[in-house]
Protein backbone atom coordinates (compact mmCIF):
# COMPACT_ATOMS: atom_id res chain seq x y z
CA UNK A 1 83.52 -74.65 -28.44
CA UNK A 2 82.87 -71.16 -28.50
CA UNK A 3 84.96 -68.71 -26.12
CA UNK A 4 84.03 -65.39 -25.04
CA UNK A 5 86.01 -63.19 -23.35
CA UNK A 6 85.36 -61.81 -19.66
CA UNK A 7 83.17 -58.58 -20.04
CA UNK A 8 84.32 -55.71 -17.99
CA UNK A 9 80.85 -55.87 -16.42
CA UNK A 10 82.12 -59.67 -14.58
CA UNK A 11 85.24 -57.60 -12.97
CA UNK A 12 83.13 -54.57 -12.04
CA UNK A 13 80.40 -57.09 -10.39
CA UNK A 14 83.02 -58.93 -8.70
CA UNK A 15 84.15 -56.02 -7.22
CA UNK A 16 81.04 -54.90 -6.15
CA UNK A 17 80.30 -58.21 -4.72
CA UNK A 18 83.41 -58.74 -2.56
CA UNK A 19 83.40 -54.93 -1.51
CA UNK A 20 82.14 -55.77 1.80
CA UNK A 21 83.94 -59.08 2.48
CA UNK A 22 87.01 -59.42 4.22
CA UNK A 23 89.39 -62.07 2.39
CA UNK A 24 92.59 -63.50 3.75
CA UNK A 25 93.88 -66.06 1.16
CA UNK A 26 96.02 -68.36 2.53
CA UNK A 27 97.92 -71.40 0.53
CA UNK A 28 94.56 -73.36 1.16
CA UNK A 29 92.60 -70.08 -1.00
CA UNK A 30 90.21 -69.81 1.72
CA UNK A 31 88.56 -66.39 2.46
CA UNK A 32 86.14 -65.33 5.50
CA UNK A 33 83.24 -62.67 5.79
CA UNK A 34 83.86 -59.93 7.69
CA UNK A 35 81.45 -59.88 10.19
CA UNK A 36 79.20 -56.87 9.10
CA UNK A 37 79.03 -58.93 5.94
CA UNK A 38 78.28 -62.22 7.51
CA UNK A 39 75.40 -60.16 9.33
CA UNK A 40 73.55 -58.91 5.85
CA UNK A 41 74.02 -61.76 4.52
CA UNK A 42 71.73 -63.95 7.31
CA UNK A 43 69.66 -60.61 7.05
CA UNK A 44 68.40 -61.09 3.56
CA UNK A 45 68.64 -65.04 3.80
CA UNK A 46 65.95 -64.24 6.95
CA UNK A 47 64.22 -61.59 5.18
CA UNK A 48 63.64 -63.76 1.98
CA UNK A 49 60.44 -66.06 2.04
CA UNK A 50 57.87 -65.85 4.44
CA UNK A 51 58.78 -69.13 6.20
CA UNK A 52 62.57 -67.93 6.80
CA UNK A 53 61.92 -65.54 9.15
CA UNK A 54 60.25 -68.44 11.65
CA UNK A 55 63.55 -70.12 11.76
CA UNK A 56 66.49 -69.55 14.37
CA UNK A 57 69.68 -69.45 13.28
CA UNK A 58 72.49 -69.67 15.87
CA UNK A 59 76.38 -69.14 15.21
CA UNK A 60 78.06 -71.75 17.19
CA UNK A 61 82.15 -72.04 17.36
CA UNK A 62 82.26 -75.73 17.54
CA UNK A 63 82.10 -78.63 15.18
CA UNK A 64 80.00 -80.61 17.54
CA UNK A 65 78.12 -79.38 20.88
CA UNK A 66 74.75 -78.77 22.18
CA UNK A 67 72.86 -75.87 21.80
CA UNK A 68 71.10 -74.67 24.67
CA UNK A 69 67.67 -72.05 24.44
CA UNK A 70 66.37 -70.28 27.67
CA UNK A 71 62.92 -69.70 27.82
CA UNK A 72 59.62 -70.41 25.81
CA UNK A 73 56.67 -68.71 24.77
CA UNK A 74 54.62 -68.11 27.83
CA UNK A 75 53.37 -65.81 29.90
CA UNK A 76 56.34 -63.92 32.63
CA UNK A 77 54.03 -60.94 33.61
CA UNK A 78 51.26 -61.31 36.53
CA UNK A 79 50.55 -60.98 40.14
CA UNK A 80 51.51 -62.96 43.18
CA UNK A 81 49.80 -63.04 46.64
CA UNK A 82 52.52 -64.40 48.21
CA UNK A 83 54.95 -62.04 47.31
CA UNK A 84 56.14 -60.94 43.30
CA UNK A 85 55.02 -63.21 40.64
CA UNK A 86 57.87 -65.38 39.41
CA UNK A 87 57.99 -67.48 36.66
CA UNK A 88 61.04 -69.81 36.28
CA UNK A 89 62.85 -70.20 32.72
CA UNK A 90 62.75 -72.90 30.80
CA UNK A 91 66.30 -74.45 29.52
CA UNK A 92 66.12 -77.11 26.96
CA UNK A 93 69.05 -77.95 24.28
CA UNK A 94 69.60 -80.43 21.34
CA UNK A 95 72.96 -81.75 20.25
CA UNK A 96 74.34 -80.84 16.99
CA UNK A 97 77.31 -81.74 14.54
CA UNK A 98 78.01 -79.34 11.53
CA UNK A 99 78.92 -80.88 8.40
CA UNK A 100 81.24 -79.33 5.60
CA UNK A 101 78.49 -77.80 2.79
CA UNK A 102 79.06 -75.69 -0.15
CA UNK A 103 76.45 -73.49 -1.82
CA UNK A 104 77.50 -72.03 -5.03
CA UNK A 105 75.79 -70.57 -8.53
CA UNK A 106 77.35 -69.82 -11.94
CA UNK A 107 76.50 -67.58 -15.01
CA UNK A 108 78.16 -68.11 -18.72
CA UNK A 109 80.07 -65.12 -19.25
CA UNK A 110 77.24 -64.71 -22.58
CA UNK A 111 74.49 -64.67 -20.06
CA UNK A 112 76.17 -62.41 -17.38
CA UNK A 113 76.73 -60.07 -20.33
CA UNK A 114 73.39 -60.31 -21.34
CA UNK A 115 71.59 -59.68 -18.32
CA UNK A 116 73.90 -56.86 -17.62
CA UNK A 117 73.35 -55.32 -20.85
CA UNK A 118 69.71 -54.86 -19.90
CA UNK A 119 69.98 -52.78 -16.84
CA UNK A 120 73.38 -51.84 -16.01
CA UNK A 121 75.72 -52.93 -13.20
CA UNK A 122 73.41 -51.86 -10.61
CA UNK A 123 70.83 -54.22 -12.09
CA UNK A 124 72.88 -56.71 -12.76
CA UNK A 125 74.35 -56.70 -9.37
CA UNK A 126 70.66 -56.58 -7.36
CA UNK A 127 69.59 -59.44 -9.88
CA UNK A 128 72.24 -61.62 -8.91
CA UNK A 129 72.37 -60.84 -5.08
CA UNK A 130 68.18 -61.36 -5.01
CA UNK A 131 68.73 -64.51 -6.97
CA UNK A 132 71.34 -65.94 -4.67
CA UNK A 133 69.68 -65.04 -1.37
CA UNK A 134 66.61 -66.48 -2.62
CA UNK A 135 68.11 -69.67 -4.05
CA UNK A 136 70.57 -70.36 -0.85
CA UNK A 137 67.31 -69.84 1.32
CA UNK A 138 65.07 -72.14 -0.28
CA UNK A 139 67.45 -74.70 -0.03
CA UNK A 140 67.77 -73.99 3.52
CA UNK A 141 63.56 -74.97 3.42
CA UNK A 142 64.35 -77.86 1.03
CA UNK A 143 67.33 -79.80 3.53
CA UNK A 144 65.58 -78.71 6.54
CA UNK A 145 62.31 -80.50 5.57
CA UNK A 146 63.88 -83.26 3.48
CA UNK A 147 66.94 -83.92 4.28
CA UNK A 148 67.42 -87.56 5.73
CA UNK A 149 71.19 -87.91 5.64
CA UNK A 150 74.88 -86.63 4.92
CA UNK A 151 76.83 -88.14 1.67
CA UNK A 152 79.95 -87.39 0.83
CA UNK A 153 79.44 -86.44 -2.40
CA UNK A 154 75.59 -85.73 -2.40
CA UNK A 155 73.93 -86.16 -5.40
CA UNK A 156 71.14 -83.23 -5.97
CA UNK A 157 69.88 -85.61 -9.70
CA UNK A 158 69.19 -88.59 -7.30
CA UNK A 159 67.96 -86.68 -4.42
CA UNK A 160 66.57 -83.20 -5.61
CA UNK A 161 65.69 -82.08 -2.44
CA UNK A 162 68.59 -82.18 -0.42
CA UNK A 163 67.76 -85.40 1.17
CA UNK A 164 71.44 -86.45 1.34
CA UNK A 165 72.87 -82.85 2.40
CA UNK A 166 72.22 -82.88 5.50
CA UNK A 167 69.85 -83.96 8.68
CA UNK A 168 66.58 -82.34 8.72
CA UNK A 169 63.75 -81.58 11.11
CA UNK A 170 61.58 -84.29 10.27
CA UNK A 171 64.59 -86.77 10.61
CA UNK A 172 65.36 -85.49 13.80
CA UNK A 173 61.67 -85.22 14.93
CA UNK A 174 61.18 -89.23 13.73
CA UNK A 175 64.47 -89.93 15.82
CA UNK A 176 63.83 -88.10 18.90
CA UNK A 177 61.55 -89.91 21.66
CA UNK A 178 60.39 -92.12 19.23
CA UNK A 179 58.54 -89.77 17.13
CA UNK A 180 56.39 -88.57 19.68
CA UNK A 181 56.15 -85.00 17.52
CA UNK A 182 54.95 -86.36 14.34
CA UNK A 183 52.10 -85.91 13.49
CA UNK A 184 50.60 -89.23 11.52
CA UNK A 185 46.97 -88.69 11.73
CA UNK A 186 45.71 -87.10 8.58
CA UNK A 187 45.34 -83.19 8.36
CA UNK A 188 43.97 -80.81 6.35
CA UNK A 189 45.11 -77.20 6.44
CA UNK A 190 42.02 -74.94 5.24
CA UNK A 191 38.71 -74.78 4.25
CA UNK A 192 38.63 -77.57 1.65
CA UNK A 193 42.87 -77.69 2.15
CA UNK A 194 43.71 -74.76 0.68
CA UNK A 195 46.12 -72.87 2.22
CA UNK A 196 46.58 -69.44 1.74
């Protein structure tokens, strides 16, 4: 087996990477973003495919809970007779239940020195970060659309799209009010279905 040794680019891209991130290693090695960190991080995750930026994230502080939205997409503004026009706010929630998920990507040390041989650190560094924020968002897409269940382990050969990660929309749409929201009729999207 053939060993390289740790190019000085790795330790100058770690650094880079970690600059904004708060760790506190305990005897479990666990670390947490600081919270301006945390904030780019959903930023470019959002700002990453065209289809991410349609989709709410919430931070919640429990393991289990219900999340509750105010309001829909409607009209507030307009005139009364009978004294100012009032609308009244929709509330409407959905339980949830978080499961424990890990998202993680690895480079040879041959290949991290290659790429960063090309352009420099600041290449290097951009490469990687657009790589990862692309790659963690699409997967977002791919359990969110897919997934069906959570398996401890999953198994991304048998089930490439996530489908054992975690619960997705369409699982929860089939399971709520008896599929109700699915749509089962045939559709085409397009003139001729293409969509643009």
């Amino acid at each position: 087996m053939a060993r390289a040794n740790p190019p000085a680019m790795a330790g100058q891209f770690h650094a880079n990477f970690i600059g904004g991130i708060s760790q506190a290693f305990d005897n479990e090695k666990s670390f947490s973003i600081s919270e301006s960190a945390e904030n780019q991080l959903r930023i470019s995750m959002l700002e990453s495919g065209w289809m991410m930026n349609n989709i709410t994230l919430l931070d919640v502080d429990e393991l289990q809970g219900q999340c509750i939205e105010i309001g829909e997409s409607t009209l507030y503004t307009g005139r009364s007779i009978d004294g100012r026009f009032n609308r009244e706010m929709k509330v409407s929630g959905s339980d949830y239940s978080l499961a424990d998920t890990d998202s993680c990507a690895s480079l040879s040390y041959e290949r991290m020195s290659t790429i960063a041989n090309i352009g420099g650190i600041e290449h290097f560094t951009q490469t990687v970060s657009d790589f990862f924020g692309m790659a963690i968002s699409l997967d977002m897409l791919r359990i969110g659309l897919n997934g069906q269940r959570i398996a401890y382990p999953s198994d991304p050969v048998t089930n490439p799209k996530g489908e054992d990660v975690n619960i997705g929309w369409h699982t929860i749409a089939k399971d709520f009010n008896n599929g109700s929201q699915v749509i089962t009729d045939e559709l085409t999207l397009g003139e001729g279905g293409e969509f643009p």
